[in-house]
PDB file of N, CA and C in Angstrom:
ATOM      1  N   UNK A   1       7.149   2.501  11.884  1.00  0.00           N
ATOM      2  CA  UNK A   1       7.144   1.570  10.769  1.00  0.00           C
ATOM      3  C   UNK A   1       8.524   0.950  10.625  1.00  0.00           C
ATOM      4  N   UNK A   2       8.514  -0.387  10.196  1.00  0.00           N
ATOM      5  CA  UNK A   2       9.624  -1.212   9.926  1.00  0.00           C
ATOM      6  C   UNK A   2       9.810  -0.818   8.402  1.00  0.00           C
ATOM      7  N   UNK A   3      11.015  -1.121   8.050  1.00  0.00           N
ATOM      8  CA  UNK A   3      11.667  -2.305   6.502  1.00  0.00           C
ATOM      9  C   UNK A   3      10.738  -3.063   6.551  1.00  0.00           C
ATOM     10  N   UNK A   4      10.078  -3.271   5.379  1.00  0.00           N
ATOM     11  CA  UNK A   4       9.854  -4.250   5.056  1.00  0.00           C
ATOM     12  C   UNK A   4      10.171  -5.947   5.282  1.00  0.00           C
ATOM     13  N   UNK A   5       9.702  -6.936   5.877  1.00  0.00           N
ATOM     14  CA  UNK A   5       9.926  -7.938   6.188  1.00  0.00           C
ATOM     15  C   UNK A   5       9.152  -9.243   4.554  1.00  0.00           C
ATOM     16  N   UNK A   6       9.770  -9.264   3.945  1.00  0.00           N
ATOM     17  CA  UNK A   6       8.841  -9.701   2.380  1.00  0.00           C
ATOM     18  C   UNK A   6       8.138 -10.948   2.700  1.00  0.00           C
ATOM     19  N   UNK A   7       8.418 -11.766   3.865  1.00  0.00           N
ATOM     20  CA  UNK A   7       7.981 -13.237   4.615  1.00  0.00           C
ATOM     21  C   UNK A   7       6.801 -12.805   5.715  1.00  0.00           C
ATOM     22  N   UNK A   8       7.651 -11.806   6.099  1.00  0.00           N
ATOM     23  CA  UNK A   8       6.065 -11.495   6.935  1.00  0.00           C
ATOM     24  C   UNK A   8       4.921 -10.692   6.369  1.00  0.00           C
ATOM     25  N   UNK A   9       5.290 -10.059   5.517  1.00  0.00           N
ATOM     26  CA  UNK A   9       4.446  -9.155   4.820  1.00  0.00           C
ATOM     27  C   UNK A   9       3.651 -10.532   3.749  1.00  0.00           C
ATOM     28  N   UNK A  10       3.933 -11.181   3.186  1.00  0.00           N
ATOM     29  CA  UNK A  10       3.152 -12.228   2.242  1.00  0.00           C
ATOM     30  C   UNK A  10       2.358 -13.484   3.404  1.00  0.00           C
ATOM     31  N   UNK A  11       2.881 -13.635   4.558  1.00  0.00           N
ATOM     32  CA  UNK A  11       2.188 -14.233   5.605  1.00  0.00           C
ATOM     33  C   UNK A  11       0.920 -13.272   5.978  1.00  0.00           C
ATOM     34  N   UNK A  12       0.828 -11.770   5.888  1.00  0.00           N
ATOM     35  CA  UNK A  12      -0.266 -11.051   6.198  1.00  0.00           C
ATOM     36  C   UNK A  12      -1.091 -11.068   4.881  1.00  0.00           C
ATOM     37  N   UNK A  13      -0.873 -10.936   3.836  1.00  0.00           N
ATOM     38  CA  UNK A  13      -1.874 -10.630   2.667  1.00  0.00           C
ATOM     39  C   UNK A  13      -2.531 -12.248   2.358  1.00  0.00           C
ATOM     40  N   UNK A  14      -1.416 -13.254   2.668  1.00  0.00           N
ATOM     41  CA  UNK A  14      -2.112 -14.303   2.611  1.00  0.00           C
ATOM     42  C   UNK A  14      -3.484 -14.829   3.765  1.00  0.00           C
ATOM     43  N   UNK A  15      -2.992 -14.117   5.010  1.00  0.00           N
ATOM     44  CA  UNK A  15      -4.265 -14.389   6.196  1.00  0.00           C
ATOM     45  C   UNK A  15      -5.976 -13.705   6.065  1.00  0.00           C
ATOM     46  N   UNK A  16      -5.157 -12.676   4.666  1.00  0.00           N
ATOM     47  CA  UNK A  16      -6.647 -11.172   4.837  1.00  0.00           C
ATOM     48  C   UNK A  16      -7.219 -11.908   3.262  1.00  0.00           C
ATOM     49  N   UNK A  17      -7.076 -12.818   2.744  1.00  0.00           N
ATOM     50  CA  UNK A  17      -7.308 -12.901   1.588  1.00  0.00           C
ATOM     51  C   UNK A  17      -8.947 -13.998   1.704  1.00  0.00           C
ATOM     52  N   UNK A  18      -9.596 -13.481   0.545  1.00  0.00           N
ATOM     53  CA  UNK A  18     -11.381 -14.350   0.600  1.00  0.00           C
ATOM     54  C   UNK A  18     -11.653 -13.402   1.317  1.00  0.00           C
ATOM     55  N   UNK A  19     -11.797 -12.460   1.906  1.00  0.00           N
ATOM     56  CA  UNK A  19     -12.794 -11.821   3.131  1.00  0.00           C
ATOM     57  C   UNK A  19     -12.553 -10.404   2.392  1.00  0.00           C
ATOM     58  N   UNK A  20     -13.860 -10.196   2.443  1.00  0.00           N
ATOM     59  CA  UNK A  20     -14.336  -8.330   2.412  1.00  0.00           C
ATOM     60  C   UNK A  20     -13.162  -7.756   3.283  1.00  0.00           C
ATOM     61  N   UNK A  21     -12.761  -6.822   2.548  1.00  0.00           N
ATOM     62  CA  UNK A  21     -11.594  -5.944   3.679  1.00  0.00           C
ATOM     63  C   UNK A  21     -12.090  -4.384   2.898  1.00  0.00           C
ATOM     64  N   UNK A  22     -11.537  -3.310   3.733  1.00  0.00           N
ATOM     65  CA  UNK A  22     -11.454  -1.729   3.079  1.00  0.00           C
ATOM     66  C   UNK A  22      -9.956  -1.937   2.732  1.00  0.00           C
ATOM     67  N   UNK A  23      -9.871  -0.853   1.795  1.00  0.00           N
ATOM     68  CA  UNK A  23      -8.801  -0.673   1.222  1.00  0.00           C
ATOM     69  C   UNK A  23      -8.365   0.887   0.921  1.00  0.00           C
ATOM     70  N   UNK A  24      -7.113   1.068   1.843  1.00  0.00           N
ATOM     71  CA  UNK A  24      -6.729   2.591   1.465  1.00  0.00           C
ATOM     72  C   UNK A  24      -5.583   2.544   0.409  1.00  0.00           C
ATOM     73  N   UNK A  25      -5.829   3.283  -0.259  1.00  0.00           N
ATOM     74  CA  UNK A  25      -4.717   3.065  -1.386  1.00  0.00           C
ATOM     75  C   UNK A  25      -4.344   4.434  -2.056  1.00  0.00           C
ATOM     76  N   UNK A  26      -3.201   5.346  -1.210  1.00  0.00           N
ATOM     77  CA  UNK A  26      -2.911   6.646  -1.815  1.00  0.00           C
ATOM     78  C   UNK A  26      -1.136   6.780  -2.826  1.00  0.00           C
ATOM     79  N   UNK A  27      -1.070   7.424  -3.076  1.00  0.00           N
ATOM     80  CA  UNK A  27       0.353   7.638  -4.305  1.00  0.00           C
ATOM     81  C   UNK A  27       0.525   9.230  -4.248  1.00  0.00           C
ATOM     82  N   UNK A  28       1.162  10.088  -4.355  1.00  0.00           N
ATOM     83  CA  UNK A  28       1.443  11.274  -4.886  1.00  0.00           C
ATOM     84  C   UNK A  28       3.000  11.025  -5.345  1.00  0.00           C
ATOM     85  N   UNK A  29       3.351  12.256  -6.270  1.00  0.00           N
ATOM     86  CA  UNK A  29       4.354  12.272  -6.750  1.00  0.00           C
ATOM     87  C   UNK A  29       5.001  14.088  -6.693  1.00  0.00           C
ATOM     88  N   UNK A  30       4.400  14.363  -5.583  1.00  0.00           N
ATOM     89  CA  UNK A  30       4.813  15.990  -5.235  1.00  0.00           C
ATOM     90  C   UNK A  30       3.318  16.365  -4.854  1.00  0.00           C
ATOM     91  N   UNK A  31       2.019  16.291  -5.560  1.00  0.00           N
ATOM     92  CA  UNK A  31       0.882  16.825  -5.969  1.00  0.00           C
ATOM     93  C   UNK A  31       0.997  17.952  -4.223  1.00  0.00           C
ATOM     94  N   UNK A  32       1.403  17.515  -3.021  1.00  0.00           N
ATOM     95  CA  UNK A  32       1.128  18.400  -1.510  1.00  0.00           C
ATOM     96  C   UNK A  32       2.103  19.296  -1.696  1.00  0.00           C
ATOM     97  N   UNK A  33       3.588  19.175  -2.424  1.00  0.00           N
ATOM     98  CA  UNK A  33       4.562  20.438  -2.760  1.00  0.00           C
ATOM     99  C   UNK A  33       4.687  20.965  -3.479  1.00  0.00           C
ATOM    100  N   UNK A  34       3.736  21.186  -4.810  1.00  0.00           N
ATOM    101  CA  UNK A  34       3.850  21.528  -5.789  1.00  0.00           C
ATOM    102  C   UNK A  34       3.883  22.859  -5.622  1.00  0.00           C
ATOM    103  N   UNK A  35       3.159  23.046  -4.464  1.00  0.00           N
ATOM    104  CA  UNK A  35       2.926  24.940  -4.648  1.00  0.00           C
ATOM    105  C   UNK A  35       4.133  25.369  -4.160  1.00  0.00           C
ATOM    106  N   UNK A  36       4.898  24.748  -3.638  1.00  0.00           N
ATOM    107  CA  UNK A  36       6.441  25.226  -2.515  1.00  0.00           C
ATOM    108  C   UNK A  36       7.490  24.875  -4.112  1.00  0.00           C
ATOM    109  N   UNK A  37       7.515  23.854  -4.956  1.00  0.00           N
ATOM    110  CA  UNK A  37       8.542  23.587  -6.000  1.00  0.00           C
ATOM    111  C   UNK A  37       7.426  23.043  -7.647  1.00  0.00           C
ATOM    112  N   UNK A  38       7.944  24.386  -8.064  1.00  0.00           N
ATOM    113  CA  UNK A  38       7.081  24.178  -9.426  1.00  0.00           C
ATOM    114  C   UNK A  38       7.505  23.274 -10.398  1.00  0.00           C
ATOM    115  N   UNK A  39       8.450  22.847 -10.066  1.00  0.00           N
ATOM    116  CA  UNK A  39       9.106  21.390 -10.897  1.00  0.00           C
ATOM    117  C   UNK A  39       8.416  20.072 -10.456  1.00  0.00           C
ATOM    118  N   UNK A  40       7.578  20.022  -9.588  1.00  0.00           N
ATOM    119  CA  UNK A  40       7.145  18.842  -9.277  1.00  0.00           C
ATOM    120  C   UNK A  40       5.852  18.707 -10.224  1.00  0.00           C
ATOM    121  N   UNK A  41       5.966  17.821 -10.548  1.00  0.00           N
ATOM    122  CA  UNK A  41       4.563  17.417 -11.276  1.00  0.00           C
ATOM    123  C   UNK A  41       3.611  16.886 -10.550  1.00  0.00           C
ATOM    124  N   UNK A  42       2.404  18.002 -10.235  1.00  0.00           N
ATOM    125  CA  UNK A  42       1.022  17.459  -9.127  1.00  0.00           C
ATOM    126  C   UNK A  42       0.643  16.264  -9.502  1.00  0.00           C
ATOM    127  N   UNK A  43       0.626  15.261  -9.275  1.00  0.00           N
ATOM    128  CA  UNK A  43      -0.242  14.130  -9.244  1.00  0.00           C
ATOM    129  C   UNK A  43      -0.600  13.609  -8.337  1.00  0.00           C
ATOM    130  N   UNK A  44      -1.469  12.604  -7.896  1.00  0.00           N
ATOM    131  CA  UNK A  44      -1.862  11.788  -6.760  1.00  0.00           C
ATOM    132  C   UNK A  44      -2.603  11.310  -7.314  1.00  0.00           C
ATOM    133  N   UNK A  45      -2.855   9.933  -6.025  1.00  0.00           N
ATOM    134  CA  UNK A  45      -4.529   8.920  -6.256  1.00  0.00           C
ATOM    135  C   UNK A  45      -5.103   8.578  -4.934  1.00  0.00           C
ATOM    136  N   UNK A  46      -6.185   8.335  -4.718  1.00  0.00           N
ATOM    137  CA  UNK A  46      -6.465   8.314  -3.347  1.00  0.00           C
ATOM    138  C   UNK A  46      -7.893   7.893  -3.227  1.00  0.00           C
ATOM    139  N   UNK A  47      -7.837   6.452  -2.766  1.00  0.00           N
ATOM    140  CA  UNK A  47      -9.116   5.990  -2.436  1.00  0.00           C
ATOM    141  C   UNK A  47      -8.892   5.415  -1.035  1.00  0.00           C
ATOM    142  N   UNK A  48     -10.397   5.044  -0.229  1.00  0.00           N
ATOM    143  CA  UNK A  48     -10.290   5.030   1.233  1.00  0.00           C
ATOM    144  C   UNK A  48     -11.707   4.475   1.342  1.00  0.00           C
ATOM    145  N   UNK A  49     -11.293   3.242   2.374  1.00  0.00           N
ATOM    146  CA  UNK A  49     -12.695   2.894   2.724  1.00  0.00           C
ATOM    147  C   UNK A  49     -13.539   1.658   1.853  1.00  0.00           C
ATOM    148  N   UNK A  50     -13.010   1.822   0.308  1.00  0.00           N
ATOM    149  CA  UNK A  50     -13.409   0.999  -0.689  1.00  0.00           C
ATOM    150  C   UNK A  50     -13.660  -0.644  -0.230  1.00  0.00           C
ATOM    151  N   UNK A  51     -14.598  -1.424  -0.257  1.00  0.00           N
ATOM    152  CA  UNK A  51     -14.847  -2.782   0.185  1.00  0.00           C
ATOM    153  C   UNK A  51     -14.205  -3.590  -1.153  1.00  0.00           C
ATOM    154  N   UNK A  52     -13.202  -4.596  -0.807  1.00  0.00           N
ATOM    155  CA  UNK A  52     -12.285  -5.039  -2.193  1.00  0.00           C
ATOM    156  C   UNK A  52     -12.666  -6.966  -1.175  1.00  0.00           C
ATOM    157  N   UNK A  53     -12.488  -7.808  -2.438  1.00  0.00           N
ATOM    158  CA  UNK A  53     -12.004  -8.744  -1.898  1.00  0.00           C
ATOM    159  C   UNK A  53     -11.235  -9.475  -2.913  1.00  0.00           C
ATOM    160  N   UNK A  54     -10.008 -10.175  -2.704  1.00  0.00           N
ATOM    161  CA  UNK A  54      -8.751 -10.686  -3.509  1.00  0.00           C
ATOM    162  C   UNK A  54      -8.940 -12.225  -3.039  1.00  0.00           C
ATOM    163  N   UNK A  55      -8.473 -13.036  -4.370  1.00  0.00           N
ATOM    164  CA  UNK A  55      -8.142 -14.401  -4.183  1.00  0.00           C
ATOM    165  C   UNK A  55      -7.195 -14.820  -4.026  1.00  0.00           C
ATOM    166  N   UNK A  56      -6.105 -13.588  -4.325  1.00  0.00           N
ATOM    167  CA  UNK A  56      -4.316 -14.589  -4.212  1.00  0.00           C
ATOM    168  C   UNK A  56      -4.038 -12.877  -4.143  1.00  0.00           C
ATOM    169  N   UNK A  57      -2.825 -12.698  -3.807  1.00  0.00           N
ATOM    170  CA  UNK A  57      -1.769 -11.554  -3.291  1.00  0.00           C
ATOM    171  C   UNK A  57      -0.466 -11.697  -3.004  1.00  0.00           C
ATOM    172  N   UNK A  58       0.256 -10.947  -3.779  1.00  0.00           N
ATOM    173  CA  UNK A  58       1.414 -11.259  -3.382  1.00  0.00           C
ATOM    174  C   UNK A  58       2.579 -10.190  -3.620  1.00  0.00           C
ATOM    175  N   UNK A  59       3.583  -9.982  -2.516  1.00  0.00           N
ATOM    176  CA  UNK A  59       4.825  -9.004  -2.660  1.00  0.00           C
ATOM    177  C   UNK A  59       5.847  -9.369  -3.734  1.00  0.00           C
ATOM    178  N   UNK A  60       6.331  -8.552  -3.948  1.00  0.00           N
ATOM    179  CA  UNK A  60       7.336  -9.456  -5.235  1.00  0.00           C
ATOM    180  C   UNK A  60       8.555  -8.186  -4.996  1.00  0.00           C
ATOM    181  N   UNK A  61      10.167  -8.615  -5.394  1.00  0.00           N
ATOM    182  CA  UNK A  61      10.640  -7.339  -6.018  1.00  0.00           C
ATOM    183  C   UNK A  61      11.958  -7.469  -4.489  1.00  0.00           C
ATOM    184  N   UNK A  62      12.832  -6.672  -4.673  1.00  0.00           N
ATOM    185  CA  UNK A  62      14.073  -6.630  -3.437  1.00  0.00           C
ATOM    186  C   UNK A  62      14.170  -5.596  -2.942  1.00  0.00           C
ATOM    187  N   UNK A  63      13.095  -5.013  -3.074  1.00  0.00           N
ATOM    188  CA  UNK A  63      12.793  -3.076  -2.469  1.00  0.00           C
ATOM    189  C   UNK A  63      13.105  -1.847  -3.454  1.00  0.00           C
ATOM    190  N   UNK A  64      12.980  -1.375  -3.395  1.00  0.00           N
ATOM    191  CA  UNK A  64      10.990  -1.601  -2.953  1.00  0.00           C
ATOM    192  C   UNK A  64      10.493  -2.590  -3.929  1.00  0.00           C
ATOM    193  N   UNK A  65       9.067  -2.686  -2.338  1.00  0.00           N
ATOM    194  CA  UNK A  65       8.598  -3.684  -3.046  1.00  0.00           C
ATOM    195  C   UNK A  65       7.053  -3.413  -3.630  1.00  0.00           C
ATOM    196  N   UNK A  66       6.684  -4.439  -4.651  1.00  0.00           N
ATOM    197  CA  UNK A  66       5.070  -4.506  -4.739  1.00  0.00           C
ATOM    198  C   UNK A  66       4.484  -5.203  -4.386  1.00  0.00           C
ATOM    199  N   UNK A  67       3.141  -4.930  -4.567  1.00  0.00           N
ATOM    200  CA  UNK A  67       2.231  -5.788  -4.055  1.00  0.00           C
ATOM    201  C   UNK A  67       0.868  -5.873  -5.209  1.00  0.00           C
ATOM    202  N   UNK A  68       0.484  -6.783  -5.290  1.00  0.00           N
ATOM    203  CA  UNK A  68      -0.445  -6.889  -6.630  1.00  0.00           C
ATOM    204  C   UNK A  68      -1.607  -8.265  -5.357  1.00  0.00           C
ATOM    205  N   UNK A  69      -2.934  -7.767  -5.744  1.00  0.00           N
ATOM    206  CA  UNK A  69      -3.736  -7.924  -5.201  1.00  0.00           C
ATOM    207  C   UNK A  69      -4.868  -8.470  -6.405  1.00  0.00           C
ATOM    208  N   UNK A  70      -5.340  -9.890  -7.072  1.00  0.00           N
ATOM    209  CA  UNK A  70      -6.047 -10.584  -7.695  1.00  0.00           C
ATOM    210  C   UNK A  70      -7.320 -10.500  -7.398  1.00  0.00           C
ATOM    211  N   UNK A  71      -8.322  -9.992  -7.682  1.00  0.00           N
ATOM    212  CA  UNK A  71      -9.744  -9.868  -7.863  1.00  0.00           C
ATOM    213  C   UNK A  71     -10.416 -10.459  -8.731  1.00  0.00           C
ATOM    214  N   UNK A  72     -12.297 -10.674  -8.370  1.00  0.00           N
ATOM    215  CA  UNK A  72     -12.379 -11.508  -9.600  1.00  0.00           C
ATOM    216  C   UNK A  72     -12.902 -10.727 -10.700  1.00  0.00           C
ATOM    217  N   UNK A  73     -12.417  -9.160 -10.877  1.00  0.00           N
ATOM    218  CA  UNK A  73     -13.280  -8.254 -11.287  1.00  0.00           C
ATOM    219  C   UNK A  73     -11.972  -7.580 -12.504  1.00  0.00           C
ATOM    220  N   UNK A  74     -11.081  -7.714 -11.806  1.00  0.00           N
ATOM    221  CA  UNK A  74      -9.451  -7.282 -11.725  1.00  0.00           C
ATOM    222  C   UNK A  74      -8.138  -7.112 -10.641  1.00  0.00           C
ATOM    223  N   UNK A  75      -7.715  -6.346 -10.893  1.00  0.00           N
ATOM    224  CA  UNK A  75      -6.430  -6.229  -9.631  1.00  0.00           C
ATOM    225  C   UNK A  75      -6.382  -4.885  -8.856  1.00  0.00           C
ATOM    226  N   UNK A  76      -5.380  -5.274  -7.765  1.00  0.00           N
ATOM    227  CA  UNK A  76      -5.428  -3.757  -7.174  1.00  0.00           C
ATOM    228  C   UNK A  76      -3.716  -3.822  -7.428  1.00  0.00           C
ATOM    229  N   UNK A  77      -2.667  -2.957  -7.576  1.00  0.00           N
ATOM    230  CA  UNK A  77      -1.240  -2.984  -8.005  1.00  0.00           C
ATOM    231  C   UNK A  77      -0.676  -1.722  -7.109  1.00  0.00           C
ATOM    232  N   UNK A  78       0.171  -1.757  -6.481  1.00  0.00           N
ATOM    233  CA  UNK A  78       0.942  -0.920  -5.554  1.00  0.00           C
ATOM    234  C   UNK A  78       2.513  -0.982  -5.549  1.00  0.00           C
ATOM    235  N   UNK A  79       3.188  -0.106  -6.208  1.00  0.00           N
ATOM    236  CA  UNK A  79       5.052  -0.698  -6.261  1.00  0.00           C
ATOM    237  C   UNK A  79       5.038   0.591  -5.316  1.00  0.00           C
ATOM    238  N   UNK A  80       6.620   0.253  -5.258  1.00  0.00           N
ATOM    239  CA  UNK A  80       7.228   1.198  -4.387  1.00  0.00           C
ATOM    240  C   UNK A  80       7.544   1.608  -2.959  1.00  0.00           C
ATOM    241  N   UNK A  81       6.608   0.080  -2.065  1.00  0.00           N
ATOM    242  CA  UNK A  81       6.547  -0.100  -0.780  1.00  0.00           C
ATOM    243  C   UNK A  81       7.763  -0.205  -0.122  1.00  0.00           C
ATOM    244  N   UNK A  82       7.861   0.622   1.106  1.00  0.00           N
ATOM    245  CA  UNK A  82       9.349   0.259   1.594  1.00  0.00           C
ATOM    246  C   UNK A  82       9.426  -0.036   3.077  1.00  0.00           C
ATOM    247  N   UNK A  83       8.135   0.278   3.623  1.00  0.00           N
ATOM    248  CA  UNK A  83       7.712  -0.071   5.230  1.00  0.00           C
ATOM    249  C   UNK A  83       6.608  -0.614   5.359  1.00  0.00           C
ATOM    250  N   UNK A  84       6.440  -1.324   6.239  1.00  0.00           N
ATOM    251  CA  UNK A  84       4.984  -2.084   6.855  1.00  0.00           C
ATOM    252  C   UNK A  84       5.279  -1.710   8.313  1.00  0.00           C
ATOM    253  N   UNK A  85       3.865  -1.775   8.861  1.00  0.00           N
ATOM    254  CA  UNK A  85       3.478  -1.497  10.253  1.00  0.00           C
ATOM    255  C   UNK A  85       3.800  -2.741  11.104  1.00  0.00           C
ATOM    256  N   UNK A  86       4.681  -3.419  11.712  1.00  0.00           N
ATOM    257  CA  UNK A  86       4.779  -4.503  12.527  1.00  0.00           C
ATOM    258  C   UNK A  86       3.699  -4.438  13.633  1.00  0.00           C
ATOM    259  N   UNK A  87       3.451  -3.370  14.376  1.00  0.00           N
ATOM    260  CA  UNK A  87       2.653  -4.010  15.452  1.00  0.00           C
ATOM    261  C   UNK A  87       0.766  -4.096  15.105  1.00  0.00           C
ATOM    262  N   UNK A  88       0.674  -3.426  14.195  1.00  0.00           N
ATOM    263  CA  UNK A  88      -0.842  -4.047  13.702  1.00  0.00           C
ATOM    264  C   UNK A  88      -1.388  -5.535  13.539  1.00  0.00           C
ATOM    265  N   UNK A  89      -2.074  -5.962  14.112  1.00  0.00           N
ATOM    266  CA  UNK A  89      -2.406  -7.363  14.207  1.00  0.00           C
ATOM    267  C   UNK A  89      -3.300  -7.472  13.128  1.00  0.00           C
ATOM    268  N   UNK A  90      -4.595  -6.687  13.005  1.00  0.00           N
ATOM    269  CA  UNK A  90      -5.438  -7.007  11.993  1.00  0.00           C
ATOM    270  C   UNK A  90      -5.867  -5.958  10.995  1.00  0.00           C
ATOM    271  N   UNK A  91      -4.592  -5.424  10.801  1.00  0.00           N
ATOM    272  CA  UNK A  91      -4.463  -5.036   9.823  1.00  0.00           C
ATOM    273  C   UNK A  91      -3.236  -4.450   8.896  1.00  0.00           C
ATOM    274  N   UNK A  92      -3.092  -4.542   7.581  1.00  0.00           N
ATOM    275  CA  UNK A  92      -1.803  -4.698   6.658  1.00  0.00           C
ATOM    276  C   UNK A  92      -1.777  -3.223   6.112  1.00  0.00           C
ATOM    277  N   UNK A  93      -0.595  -2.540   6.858  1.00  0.00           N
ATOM    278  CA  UNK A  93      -0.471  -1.003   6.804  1.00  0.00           C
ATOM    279  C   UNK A  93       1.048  -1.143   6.319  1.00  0.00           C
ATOM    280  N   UNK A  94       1.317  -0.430   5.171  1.00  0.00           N
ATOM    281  CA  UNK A  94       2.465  -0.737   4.038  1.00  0.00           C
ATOM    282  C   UNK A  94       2.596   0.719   3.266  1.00  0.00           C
ATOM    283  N   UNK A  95       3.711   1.227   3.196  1.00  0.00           N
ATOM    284  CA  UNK A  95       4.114   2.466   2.618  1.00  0.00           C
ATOM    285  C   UNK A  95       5.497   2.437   1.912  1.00  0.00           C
ATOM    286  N   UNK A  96       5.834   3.398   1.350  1.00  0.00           N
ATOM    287  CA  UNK A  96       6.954   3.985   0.335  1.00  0.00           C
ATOM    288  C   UNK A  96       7.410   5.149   0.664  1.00  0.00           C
ATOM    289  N   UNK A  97       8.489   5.494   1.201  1.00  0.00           N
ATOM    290  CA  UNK A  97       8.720   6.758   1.607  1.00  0.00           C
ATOM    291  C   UNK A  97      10.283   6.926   0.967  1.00  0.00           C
ATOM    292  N   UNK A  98      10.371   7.857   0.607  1.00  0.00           N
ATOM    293  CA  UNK A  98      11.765   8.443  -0.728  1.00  0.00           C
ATOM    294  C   UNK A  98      12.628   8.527  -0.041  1.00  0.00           C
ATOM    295  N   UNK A  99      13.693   9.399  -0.531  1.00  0.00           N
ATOM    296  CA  UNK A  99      15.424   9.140   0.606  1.00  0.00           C
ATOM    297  C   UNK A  99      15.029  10.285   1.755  1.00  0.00           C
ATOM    298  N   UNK A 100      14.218  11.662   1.872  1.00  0.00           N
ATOM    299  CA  UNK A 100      14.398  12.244   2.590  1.00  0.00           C
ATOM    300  C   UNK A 100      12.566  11.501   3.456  1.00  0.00           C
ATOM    301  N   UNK A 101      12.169  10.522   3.146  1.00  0.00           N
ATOM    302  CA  UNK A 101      11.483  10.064   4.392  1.00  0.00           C
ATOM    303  C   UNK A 101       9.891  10.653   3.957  1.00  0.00           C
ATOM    304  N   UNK A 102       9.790  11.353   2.848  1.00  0.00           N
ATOM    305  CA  UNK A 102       8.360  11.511   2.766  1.00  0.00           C
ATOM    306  C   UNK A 102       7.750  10.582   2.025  1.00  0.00           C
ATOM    307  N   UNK A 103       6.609  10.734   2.280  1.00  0.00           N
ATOM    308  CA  UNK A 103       5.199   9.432   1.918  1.00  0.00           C
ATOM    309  C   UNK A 103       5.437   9.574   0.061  1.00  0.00           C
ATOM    310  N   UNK A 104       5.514   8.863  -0.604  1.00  0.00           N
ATOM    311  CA  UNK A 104       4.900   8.798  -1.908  1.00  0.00           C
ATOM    312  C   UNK A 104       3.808   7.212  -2.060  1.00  0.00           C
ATOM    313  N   UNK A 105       3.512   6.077  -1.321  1.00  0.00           N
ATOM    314  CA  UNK A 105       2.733   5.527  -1.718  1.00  0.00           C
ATOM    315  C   UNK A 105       1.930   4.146  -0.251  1.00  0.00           C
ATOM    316  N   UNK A 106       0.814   4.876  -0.018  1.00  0.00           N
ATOM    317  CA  UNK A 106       0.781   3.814   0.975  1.00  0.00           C
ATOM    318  C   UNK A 106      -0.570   2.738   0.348  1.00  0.00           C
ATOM    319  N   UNK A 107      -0.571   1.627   1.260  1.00  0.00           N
ATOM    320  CA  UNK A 107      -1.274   0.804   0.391  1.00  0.00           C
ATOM    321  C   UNK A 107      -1.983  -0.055   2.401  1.00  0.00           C
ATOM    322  N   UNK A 108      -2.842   0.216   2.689  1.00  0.00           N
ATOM    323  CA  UNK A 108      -3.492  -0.666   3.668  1.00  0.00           C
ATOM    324  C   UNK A 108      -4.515  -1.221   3.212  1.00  0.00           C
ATOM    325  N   UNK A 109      -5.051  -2.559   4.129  1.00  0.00           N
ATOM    326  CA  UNK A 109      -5.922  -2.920   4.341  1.00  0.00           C
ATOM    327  C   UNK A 109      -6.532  -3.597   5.374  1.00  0.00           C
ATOM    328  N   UNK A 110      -7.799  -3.344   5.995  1.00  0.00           N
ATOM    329  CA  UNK A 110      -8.318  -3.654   6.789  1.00  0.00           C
ATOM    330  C   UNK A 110      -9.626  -4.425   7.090  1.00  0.00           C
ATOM    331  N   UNK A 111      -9.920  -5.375   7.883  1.00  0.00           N
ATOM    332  CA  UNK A 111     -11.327  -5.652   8.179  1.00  0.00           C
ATOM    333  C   UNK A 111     -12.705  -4.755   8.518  1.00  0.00           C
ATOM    334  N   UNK A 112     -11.797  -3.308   9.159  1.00  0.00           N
ATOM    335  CA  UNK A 112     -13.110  -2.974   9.996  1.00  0.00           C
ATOM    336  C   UNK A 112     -12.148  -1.145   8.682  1.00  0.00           C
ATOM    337  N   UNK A 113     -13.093  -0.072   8.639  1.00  0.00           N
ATOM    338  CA  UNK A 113     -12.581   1.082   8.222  1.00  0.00           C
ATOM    339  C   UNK A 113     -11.602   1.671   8.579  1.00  0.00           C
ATOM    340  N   UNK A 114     -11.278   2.575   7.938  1.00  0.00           N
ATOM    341  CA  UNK A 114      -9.552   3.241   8.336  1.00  0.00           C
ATOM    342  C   UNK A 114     -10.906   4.888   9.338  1.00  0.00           C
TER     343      UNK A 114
END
């Protein structure tokens, strides 16, 4: 995974946008270390697979970044992104990973399932 590129990353959400896509969309905030450090507060969210479709999308922010995703139902909202997948062609694979490099928030989407 790259840095974030905020031009290329809004060139991809703009190409996947009008079309049925899946959508993985996970967050934790310790919830996998909690049992190793009892100071962490378990949380997570985690959906996969979900069929979403957005009319406008867009990154915002100087890093991390977000991404807010317009529906005609509501939104999908993701902060905290700090890498995207460069060599994926058709599909927008985007994460958040803290100073020592672990996952706290990834946000993909795809045409075909994860």
């Amino acid at each position: 995974m790259q840095l974030i590129n905020q031009s290329e990353v809004q060139d991809r959400i703009d190409l996947l946008k009008d079309q049925d896509l899946y959508i993985h969309l996970e967050m934790t905030t310790g919830a996998y270390a909690a049992h190793l450090d009892s100071s962490k507060h378990p949380a997570a969210t985690f959906i996969t697979n979900a069929v979403i479709r957005y009319s406008h999308g867009s990154i915002s922010g100087n890093g991390p970044y977000r991404v807010g995703l317009k529906m005609s139902q509501g939104w999908v909202y993701s902060e905290g992104l700090t890498h995207y997948e460069e060599s994926e062609t058709g599909r927008l694979i985007m994460a958040g990973h803290d100073a020592q490099g672990k996952l706290i928030v990834s946000l993909q989407l795809s045409r075909e399932p994860f």
